[in-house]
N, C-alpha and C. Protein backbone atom coordinates (compact mmCIF):
# COMPACT_ATOMS: atom_id res chain seq x y z
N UNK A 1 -17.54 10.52 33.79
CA UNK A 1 -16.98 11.15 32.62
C UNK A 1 -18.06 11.63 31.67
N UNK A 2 -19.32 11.81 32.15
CA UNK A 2 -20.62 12.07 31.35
C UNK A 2 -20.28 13.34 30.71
N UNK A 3 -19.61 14.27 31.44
CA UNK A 3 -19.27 15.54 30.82
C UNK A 3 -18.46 16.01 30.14
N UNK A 4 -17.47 14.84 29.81
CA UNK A 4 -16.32 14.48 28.34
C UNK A 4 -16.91 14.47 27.64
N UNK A 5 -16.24 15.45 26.34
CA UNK A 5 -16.60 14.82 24.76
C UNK A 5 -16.36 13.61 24.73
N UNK A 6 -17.49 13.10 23.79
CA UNK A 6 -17.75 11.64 23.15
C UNK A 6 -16.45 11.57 22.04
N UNK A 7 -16.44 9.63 22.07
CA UNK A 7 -14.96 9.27 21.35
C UNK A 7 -15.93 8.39 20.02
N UNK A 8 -15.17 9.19 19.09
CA UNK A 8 -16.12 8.45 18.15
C UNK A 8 -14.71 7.31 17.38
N UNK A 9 -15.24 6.68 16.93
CA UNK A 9 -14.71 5.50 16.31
C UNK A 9 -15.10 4.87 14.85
N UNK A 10 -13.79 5.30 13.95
CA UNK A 10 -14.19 4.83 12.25
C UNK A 10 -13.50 3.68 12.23
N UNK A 11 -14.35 2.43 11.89
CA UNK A 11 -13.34 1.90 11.70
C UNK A 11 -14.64 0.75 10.92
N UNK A 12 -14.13 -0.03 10.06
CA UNK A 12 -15.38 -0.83 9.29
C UNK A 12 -15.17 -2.21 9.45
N UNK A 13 -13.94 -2.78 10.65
CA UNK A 13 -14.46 -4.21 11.21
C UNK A 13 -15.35 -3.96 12.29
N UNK A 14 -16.52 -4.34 12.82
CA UNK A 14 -17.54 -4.05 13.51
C UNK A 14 -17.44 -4.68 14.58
N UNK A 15 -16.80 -5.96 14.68
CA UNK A 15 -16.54 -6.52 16.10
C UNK A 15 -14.73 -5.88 16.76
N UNK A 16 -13.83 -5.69 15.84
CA UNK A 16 -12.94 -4.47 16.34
C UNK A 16 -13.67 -3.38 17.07
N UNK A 17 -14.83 -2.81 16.12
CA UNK A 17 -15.07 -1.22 16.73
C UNK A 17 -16.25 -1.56 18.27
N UNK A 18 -16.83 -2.65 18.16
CA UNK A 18 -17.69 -2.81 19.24
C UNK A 18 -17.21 -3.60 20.70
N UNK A 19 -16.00 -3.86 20.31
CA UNK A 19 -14.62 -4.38 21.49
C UNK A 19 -14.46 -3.34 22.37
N UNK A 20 -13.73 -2.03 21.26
CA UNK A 20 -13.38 -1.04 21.88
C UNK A 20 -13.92 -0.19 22.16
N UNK A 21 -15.24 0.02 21.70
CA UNK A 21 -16.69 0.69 22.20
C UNK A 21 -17.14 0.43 23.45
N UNK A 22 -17.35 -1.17 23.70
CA UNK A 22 -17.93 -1.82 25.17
C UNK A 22 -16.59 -1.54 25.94
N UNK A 23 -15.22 -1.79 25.81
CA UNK A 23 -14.31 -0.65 26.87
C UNK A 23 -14.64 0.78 27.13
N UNK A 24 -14.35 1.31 26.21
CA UNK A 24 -14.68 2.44 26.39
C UNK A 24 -15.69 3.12 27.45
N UNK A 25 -17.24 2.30 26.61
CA UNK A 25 -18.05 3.10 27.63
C UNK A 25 -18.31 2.13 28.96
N UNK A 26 -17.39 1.70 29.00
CA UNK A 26 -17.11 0.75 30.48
C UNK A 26 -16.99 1.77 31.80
N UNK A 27 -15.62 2.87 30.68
CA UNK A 27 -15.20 3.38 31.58
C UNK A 27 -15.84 5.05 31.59
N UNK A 28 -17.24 5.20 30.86
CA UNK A 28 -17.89 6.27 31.26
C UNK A 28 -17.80 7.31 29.93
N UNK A 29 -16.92 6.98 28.86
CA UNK A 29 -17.37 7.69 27.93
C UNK A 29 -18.97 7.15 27.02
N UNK A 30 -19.16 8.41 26.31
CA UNK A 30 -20.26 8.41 24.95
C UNK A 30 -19.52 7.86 23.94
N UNK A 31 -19.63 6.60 23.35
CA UNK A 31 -18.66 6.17 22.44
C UNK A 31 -19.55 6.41 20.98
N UNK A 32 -19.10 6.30 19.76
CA UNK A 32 -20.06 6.79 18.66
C UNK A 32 -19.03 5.92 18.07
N UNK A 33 -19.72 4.97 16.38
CA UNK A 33 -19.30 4.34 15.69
C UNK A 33 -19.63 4.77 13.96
N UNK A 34 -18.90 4.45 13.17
CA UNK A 34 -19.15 4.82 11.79
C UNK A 34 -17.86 3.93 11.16
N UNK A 35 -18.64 3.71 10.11
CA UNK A 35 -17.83 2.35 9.69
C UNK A 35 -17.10 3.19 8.44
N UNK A 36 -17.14 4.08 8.40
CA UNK A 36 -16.12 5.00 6.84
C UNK A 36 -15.59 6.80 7.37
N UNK A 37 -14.82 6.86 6.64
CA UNK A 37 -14.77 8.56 6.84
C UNK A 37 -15.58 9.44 6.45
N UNK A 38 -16.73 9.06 5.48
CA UNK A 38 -17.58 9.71 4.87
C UNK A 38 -18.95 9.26 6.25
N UNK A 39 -19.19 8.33 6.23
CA UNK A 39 -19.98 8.49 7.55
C UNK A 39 -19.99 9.00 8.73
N UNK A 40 -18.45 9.38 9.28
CA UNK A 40 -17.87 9.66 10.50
C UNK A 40 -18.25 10.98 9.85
N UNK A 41 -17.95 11.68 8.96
CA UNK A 41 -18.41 13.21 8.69
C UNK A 41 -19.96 13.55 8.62
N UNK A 42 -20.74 12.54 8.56
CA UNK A 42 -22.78 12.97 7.63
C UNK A 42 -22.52 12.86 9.46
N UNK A 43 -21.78 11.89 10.73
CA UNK A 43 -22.60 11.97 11.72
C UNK A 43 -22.47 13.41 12.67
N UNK A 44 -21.14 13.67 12.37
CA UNK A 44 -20.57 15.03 13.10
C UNK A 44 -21.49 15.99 12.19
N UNK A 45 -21.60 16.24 11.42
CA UNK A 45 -22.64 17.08 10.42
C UNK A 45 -23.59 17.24 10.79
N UNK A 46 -23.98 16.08 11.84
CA UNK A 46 -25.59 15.44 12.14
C UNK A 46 -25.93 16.54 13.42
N UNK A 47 -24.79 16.21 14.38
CA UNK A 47 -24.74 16.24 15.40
C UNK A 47 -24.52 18.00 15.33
N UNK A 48 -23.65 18.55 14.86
CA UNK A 48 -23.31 19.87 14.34
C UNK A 48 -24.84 20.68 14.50
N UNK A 49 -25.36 20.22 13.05
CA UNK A 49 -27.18 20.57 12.67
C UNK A 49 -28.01 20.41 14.02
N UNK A 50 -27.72 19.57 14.48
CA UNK A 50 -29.03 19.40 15.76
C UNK A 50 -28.35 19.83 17.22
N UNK A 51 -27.36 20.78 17.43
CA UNK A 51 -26.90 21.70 18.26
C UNK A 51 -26.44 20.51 19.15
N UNK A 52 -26.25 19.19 18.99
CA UNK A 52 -26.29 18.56 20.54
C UNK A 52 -25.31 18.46 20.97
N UNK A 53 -25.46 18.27 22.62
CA UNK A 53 -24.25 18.44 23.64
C UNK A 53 -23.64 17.40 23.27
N UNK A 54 -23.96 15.82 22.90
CA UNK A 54 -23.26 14.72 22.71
C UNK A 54 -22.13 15.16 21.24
N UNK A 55 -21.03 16.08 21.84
CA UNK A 55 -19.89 16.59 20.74
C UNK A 55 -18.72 15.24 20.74
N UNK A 56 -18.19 15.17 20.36
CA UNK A 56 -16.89 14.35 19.78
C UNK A 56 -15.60 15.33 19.93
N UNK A 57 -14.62 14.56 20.89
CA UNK A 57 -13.61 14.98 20.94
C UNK A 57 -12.27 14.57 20.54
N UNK A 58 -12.45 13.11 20.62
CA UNK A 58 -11.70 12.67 20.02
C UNK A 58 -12.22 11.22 18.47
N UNK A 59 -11.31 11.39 17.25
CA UNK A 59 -11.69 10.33 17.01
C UNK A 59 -9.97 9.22 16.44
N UNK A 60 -10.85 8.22 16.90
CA UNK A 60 -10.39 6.81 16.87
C UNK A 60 -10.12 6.48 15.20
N UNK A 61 -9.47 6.50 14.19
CA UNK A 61 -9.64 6.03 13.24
C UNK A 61 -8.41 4.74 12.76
N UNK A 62 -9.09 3.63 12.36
CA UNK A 62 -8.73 2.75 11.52
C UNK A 62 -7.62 3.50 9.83
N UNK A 63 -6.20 2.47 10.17
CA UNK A 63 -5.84 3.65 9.17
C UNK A 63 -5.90 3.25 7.90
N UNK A 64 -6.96 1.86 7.58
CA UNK A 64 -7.20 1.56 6.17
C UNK A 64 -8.67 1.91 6.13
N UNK A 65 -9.15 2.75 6.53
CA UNK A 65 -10.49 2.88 7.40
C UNK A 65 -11.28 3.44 5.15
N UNK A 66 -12.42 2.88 4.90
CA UNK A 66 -12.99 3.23 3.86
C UNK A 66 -13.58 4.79 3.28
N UNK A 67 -13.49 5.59 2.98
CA UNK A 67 -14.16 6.74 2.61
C UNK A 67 -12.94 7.54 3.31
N UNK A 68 -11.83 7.58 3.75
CA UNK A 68 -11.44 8.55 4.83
C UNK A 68 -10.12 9.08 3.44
N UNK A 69 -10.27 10.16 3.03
CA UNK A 69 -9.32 10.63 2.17
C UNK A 69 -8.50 11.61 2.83
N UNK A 70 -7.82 12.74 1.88
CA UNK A 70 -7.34 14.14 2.59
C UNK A 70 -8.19 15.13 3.04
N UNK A 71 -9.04 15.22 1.52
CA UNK A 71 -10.57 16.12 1.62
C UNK A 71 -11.35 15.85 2.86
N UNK A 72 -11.52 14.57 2.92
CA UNK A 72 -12.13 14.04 3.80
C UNK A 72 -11.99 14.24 5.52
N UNK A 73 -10.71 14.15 5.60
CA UNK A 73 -10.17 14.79 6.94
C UNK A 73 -9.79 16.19 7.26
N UNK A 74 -10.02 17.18 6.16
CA UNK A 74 -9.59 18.35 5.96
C UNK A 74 -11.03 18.76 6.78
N UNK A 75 -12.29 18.35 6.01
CA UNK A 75 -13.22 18.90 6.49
C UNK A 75 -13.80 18.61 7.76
N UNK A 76 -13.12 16.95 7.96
CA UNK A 76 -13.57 16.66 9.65
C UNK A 76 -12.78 17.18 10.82
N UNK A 77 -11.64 18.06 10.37
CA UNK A 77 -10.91 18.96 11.08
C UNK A 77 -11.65 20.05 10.79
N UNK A 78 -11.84 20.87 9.81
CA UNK A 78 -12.64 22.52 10.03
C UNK A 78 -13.92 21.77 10.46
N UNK A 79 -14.53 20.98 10.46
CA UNK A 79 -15.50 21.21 11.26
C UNK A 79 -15.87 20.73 12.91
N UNK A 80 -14.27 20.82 12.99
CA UNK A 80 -14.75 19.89 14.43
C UNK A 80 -14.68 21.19 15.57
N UNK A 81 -14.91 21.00 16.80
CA UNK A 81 -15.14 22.04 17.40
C UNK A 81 -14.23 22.56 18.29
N UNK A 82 -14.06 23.71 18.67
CA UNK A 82 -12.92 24.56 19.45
C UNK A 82 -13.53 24.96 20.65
C-alpha cells in the first residue's frame, strides 16, 4: 500500500493515536500524527511547501480533538489535495 495516500491522525491522547498508528502501518499505510487541528494543518502546510509525495488522504480526527475549529477545517479542506 506504499502508493496510498498517507492517513494522518489528530488526536491528543498519544497512546490512543500510537495504537492506531502501529495498526495501521501494520497494514502498509504512511501513518502521520498531530496532536491538535492547528498542528494537523502547519503539517499538511509542511508537506504542501516541500512538494512531497508522502500526501494525506485521509484524516482520522478525534472529535474533542484541541485547535480543530470551523476555520480550522475549512482550510484543511481547501487545502487538501484533488
Amino acid at each position: 500500500m506504499s502508493d496510498s495516500p498517507g492517513i494522518l491522525i489528530v488526536d491528543r491522547d498519544t497512546v490512543a493515536a500510537q495504537a492506531l498508528q502501529q495498526m495501521l502501518a501494520a497494514q502498509g499505510y504512511t501513518v502521520h500524527h498531530a496532536q491538535s487541528g492547528d498542528a494537523a494543518i502547519e503539517l499538511l502546510e509542511r508537506q504542501q511547501a516541500q512538494n512531497t509525495q508522502q500526501t494525506v488522504g485521509v484524516a482520522l480526527m478525534d472529535q474533542d480533538a484541541v485547535g480543530v475549529s470551523l476555520d480550522g477545517m475549512r482550510r484543511l479542506h481547501d487545502g487538501w489535495p484533488r
